[in-house]
Protein backbone atom coordinates (compact mmCIF):
# COMPACT_ATOMS: atom_id res chain seq x y z
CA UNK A 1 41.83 25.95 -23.90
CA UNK A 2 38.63 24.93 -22.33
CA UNK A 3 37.89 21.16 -22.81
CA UNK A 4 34.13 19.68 -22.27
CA UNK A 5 33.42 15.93 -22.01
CA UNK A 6 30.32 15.85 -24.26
CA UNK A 7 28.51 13.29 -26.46
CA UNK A 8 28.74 13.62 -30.59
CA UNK A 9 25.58 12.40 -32.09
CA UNK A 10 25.75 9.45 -34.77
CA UNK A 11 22.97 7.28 -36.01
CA UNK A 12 19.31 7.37 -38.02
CA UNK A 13 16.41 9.48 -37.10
CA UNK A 14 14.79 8.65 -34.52
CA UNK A 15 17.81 6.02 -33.27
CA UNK A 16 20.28 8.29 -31.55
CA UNK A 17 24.10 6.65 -31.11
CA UNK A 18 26.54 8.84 -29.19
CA UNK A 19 30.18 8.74 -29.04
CA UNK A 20 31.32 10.01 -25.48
CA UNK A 21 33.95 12.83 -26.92
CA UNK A 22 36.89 15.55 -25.03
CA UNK A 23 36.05 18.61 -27.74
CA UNK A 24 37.32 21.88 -27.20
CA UNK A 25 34.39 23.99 -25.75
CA UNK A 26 33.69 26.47 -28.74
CA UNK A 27 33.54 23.68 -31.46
CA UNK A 28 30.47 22.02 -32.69
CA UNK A 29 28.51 19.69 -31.48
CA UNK A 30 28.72 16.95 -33.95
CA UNK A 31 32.54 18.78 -34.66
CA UNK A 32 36.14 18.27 -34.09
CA UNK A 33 37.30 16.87 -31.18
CA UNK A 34 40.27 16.13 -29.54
CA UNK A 35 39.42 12.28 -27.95
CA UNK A 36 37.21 9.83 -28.18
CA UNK A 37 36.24 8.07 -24.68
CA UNK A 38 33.87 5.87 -25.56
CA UNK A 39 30.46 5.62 -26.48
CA UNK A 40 26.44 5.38 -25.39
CA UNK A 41 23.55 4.03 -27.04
CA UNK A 42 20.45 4.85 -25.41
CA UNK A 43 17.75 2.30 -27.78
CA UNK A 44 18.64 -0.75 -25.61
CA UNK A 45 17.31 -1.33 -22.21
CA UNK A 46 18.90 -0.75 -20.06
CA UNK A 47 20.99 1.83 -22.07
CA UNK A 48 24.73 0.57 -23.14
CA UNK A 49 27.13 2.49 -22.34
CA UNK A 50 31.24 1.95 -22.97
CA UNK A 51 33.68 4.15 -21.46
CA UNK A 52 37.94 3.49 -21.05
CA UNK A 53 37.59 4.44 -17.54
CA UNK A 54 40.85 5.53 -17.06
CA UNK A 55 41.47 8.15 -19.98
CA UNK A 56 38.21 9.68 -18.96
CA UNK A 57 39.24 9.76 -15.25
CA UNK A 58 42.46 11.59 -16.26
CA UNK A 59 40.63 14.04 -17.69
CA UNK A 60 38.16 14.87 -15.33
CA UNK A 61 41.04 15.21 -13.22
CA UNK A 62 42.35 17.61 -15.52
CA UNK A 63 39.74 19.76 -15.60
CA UNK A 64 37.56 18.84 -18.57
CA UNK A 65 33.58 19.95 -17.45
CA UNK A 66 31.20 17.34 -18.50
CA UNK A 67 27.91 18.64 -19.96
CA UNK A 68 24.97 17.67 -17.71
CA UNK A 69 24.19 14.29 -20.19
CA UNK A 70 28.32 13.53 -20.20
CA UNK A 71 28.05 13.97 -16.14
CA UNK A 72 25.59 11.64 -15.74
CA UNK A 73 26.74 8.83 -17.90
CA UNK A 74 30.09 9.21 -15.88
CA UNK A 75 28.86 9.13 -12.46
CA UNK A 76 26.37 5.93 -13.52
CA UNK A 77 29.99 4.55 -14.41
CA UNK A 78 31.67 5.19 -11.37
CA UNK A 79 34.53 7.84 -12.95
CA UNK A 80 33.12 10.66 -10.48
CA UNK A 81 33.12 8.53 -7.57
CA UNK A 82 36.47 7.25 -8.24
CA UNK A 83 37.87 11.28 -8.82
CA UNK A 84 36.23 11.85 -5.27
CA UNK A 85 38.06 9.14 -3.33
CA UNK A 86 41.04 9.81 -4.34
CA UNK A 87 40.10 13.78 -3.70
CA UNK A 88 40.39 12.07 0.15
CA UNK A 89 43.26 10.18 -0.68
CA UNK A 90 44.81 13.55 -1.29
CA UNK A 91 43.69 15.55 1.49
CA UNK A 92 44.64 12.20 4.00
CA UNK A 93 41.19 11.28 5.01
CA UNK A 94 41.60 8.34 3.67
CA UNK A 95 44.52 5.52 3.13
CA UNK A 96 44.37 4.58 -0.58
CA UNK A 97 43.63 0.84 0.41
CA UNK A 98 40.50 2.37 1.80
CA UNK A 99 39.32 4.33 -1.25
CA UNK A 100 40.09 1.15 -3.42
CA UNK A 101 37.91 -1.40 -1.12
CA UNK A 102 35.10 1.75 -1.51
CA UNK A 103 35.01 2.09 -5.04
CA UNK A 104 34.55 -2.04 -5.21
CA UNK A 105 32.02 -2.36 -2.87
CA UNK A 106 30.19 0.47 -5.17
CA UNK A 107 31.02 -1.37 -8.22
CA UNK A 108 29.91 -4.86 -6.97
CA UNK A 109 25.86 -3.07 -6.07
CA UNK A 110 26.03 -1.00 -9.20
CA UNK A 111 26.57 -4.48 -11.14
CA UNK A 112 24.12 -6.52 -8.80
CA UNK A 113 21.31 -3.35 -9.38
CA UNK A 114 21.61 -3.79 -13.28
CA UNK A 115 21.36 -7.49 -13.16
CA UNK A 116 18.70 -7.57 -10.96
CA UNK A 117 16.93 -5.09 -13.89
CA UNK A 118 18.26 -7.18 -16.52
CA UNK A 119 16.51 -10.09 -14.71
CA UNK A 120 13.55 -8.32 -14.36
CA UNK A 121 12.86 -7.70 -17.71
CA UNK A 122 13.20 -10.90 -18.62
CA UNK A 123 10.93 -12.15 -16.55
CA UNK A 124 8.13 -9.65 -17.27
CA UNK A 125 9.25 -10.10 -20.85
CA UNK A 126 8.71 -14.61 -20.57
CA UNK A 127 5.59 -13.85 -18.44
CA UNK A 128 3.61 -10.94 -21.60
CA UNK A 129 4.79 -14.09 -23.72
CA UNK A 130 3.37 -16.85 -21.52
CA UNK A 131 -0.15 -14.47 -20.86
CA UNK A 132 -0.10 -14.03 -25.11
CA UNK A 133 -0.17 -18.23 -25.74
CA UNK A 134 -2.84 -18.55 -23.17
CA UNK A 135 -4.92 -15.63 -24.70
CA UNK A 136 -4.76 -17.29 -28.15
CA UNK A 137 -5.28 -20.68 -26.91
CA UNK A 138 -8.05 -19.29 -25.85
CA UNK A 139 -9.54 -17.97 -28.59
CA UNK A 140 -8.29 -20.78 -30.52
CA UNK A 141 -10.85 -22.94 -28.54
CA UNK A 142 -13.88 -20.39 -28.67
CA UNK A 143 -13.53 -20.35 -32.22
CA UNK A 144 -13.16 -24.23 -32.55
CA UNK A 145 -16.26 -24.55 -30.37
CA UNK A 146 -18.33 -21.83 -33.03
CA UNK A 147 -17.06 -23.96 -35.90
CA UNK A 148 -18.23 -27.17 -33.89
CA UNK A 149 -21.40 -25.54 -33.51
CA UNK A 150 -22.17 -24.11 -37.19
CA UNK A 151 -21.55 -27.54 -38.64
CA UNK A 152 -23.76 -29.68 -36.05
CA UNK A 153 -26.97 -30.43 -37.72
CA UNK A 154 -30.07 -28.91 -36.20
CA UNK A 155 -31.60 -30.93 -33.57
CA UNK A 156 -34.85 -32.44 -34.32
CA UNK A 157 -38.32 -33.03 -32.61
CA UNK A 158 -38.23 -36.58 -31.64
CA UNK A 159 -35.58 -35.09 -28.40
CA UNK A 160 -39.16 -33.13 -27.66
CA UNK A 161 -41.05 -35.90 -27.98
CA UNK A 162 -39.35 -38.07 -25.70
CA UNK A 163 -39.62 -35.73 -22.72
CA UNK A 164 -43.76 -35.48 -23.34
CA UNK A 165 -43.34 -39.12 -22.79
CA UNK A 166 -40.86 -39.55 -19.61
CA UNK A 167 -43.51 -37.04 -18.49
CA UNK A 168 -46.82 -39.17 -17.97
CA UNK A 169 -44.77 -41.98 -16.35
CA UNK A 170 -43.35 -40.51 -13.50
CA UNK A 171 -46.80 -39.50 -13.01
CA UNK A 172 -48.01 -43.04 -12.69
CA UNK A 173 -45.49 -43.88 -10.56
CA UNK A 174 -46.26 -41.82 -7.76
């Protein structure tokens, strides 16, 4: 029987939820299946994704073909890369130590590169929210200063007057 690693849609329109699924090749998408791996939910940012690593590293190595989605979502979680080292463990180009320190050191930058974008949208996220206050503080004041305006009585002539009569002074003075 040929098995695919594929994902089973769930969820409302327009908010996909997928469970990560083994299914036998000629069943449905949204069909029977034979496990259930995990799951992926592509609305947060960046996209969640849970996987039990080793049941879907046992069957990779068994033979199951991911679809191209399924592929992806297990070589961002490291199940590929793990199936290839220990593809060298096999074939002796590599000690099994080796392949073990490898697949950390991958794992430790995968998890610093998502931090670093979780980070990142935080900050751009505190930064639209600071930029926002200052806007309407802004407009807060413009509109307190047309208010301030509208209810100041009109000015009236005796300000006029007073500069016709500063005026013939310094005249005499020079």
């Amino acid at each position: 029987m040929a098995t695919k690693i594929r994902l089973q849609r769930h969820g409302k329109k327009g908010k996909p939820f997928y469970y990560v699924v083994v299914a036998d090749s000629r069943a449905p998408r949204d069909g029977r299946f034979i496990e259930r791996l995990g799951s992926y939910n592509p609305n947060t940012n960046p996209a969640t994704i849970d996987i039990n690593f080793e049941k879907a590293l046992e069957w990779v190595n068994n033979g199951a073909q991911p679809t191209d989605t399924a592929r992806a979502i297990l070589s961002y979680k490291g199940v590929l890369y793990k199936k290839h080292l220990e593809g060298g463990v096999k074939k002796g180009a590599l000690t099994a130590e080796q392949a073990e320190a490898k697949f950390n050191e991958w794992l430790q930058s995968k998890d610093s590169k998502i931090q670093g974008k979780k980070q990142g949208l935080v900050q751009t996220k505190e930064e639209a929210r600071k930029a926002a206050l200052a806007a309407e503080a802004k407009r807060k004041e413009e509109k307190a200063a047309a208010i301030a305006a509208k209810n100041t009585p009109p000015a009236e002539e005796a300000p006029a007057a007073e500069e016709g009569a500063e005026a013939p002074a310094e005249e005499g003075a020079e």
